[in-house]
N, C-alpha and C. Protein backbone atom coordinates (compact mmCIF):
# COMPACT_ATOMS: atom_id res chain seq x y z
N UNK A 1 -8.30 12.73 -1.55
CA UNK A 1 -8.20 12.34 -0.16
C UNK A 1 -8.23 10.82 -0.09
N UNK A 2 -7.30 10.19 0.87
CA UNK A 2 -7.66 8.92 1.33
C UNK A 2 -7.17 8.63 2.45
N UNK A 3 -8.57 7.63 3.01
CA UNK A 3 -8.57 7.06 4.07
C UNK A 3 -7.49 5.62 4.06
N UNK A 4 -7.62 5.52 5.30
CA UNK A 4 -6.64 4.54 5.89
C UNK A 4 -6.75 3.63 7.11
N UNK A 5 -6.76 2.66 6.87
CA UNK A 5 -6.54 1.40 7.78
C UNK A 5 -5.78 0.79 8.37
N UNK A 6 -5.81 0.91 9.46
CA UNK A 6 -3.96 0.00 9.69
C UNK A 6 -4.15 -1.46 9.99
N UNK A 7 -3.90 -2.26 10.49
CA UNK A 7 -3.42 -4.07 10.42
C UNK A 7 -3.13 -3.86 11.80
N UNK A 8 -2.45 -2.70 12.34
CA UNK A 8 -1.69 -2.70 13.34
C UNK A 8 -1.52 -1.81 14.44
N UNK A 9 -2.29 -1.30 15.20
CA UNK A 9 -2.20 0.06 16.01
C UNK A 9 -1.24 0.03 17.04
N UNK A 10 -0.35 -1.03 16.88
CA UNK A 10 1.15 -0.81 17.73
C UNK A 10 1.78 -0.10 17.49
N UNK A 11 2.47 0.88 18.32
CA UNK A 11 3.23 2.01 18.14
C UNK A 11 4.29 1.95 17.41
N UNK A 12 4.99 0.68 17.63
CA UNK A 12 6.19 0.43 16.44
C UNK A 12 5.59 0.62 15.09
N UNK A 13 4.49 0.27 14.71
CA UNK A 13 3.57 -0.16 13.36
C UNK A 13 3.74 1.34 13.19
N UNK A 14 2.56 1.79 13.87
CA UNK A 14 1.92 3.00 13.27
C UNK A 14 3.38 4.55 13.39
N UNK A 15 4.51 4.21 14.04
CA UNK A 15 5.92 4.96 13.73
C UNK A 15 6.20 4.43 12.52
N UNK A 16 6.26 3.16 11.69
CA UNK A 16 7.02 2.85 10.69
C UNK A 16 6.14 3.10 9.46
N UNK A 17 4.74 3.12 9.63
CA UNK A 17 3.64 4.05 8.87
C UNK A 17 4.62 5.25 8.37
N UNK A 18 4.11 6.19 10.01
CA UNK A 18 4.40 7.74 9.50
C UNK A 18 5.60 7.77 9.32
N UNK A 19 6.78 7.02 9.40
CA UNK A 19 7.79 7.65 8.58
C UNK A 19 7.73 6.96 7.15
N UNK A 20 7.49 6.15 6.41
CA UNK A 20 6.95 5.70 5.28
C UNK A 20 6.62 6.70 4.49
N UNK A 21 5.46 7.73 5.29
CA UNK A 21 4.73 8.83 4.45
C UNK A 21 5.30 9.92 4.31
N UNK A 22 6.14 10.20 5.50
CA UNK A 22 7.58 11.37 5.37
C UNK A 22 8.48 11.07 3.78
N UNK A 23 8.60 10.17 3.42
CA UNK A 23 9.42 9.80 2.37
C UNK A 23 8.62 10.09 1.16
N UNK A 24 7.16 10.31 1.32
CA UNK A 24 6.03 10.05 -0.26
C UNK A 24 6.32 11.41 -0.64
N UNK A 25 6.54 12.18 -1.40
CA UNK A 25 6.17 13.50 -1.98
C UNK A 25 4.78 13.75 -2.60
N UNK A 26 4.43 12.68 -3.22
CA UNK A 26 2.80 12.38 -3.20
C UNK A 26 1.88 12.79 -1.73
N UNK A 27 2.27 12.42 -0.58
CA UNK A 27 1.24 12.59 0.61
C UNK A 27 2.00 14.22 0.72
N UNK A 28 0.96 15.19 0.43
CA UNK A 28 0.84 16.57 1.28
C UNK A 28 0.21 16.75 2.28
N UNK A 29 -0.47 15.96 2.79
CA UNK A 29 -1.11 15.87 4.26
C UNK A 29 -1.18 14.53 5.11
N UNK A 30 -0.68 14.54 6.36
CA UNK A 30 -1.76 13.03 6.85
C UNK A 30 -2.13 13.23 7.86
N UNK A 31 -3.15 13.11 8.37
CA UNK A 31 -3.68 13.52 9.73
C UNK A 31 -3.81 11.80 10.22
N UNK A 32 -3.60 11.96 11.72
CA UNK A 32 -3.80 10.63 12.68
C UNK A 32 -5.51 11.00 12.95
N UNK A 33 -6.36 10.20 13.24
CA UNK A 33 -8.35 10.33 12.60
C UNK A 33 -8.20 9.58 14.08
N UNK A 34 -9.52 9.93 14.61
CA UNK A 34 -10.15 8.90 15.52
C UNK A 34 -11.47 8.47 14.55
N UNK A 35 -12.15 7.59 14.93
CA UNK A 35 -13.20 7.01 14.15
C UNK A 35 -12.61 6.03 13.71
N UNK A 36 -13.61 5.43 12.66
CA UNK A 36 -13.45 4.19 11.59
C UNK A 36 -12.29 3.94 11.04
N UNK A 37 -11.47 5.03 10.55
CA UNK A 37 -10.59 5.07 9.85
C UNK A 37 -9.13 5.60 10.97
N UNK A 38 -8.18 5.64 10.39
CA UNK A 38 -6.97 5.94 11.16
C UNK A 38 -5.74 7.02 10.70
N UNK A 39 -5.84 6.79 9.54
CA UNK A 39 -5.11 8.22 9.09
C UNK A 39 -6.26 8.56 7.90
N UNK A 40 -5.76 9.83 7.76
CA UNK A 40 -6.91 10.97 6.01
C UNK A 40 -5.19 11.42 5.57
N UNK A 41 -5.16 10.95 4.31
CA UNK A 41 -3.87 11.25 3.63
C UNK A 41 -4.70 12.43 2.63
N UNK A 42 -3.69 13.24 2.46
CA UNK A 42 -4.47 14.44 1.25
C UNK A 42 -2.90 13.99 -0.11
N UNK A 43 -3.32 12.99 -1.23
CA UNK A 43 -2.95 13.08 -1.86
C UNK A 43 -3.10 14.47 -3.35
N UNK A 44 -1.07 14.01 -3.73
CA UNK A 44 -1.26 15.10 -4.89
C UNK A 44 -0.49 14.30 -6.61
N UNK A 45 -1.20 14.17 -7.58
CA UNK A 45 -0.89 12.94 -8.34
C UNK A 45 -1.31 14.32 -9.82
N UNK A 46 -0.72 13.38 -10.77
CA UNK A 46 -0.81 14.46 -11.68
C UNK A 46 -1.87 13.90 -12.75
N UNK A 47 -2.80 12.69 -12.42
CA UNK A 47 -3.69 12.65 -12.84
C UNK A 47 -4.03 11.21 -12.29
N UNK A 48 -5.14 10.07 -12.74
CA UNK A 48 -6.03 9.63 -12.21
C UNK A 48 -4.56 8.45 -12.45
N UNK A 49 -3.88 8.00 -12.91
CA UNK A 49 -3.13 7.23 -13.59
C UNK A 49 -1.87 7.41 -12.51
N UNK A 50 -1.64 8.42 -12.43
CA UNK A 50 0.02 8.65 -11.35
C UNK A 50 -0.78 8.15 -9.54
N UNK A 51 -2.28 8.50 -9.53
CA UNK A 51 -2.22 8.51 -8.42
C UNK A 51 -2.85 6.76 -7.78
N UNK A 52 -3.20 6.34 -9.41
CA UNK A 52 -3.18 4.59 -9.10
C UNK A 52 -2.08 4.08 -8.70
N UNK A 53 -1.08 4.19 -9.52
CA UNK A 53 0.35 4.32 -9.21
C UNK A 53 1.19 4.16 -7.77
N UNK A 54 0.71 5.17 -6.71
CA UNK A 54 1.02 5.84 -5.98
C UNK A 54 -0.32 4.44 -4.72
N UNK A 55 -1.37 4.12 -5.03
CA UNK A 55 -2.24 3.72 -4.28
C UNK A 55 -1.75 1.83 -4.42
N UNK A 56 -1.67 1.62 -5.67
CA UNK A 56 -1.18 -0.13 -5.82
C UNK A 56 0.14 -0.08 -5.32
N UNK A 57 1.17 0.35 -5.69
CA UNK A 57 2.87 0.12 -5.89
C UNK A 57 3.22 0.54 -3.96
N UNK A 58 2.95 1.52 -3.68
CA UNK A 58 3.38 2.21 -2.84
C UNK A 58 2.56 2.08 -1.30
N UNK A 59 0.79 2.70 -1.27
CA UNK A 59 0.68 2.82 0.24
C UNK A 59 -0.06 1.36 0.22
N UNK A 60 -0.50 0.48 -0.71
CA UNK A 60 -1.60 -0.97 -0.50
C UNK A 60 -0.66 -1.68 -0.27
N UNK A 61 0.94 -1.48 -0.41
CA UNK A 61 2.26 -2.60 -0.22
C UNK A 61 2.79 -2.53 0.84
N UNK A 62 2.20 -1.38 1.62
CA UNK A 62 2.76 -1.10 3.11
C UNK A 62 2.47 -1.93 4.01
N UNK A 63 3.02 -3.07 4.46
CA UNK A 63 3.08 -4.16 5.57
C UNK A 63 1.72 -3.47 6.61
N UNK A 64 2.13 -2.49 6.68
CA UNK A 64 0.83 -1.97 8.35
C UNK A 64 -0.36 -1.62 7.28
N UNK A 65 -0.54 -1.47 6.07
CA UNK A 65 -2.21 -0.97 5.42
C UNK A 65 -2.72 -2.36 5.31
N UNK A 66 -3.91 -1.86 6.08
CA UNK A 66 -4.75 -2.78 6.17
C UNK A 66 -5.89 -2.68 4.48
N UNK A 67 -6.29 -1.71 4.74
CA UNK A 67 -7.09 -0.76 3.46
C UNK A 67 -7.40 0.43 3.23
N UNK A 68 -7.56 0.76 2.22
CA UNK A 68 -7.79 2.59 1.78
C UNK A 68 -9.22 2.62 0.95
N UNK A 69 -9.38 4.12 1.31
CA UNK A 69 -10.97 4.36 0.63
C UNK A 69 -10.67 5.41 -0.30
N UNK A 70 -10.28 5.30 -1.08
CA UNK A 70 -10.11 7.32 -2.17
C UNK A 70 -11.10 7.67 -2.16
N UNK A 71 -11.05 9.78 -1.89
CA UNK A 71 -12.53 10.31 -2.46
C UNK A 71 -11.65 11.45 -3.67
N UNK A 72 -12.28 11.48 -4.60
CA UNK A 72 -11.93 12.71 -5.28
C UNK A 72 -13.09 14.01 -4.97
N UNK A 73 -12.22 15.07 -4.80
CA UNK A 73 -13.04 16.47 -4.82
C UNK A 73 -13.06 16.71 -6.12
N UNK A 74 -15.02 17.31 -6.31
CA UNK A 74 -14.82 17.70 -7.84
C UNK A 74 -14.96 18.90 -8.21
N UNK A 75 -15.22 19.81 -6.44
CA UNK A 75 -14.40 20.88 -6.99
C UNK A 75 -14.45 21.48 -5.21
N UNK A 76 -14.13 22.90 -5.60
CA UNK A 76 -13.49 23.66 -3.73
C UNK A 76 -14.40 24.44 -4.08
N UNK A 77 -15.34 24.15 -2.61
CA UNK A 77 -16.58 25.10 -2.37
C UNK A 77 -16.07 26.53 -1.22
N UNK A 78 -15.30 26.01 -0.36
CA UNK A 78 -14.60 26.80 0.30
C UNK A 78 -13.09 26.31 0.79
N UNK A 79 -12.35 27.61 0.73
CA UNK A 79 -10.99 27.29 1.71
C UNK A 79 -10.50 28.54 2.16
N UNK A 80 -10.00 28.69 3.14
CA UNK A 80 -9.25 30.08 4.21
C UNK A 80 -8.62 29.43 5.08
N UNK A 81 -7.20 30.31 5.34
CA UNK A 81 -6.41 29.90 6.51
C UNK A 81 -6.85 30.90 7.37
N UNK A 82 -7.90 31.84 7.66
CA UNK A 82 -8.26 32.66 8.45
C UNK A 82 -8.96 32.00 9.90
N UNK A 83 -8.55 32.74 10.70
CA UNK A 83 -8.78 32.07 12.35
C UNK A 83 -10.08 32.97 12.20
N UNK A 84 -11.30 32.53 12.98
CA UNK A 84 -12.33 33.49 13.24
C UNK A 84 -11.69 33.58 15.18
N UNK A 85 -10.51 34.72 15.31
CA UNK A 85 -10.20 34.78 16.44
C UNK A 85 -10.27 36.55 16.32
């Protein structure tokens, strides 16, 4: 997972963001966050090395990132796509 900062919360900015991340095959998720942070990207890297890669070259060079926080999961305590409906 990583967090995200923008430089810029102008709508032009934060459109030229999310289409930026439309193009990553790396980002399988990005959610827009209220709080501290501004987007939660759910990166997918094929090890600690592809996903430096992916964090220097690619989203820290993005004109609108301000800064990123990585967390690694070290493992899945739970997951379900089940609705409690």
């Amino acid at each position: 997972m990583c967090q995200v900062r923008m430089r810029s919360h102008a709508l032009p900015d934060r459109h030229a963001f999310e289409a930026f991340l439309m193009t990553k095959a790396d980002v399988m998720e990005a959610h827009s966050m209220s709080g501290e942070w501004d987007y939660l990207l759910r990166i997918v890297a094929e090890d600690v090395a592809g996903y430096e890669r992916f964090l220097m070259r690619d989203l820290l060079n993005h004109p609108n990132v301000a800064t990123a926080a990585s967390h690694f999961a070290l493992s899945q305590v739970k997951y379900t796509t089940a609705l409690p409906v």
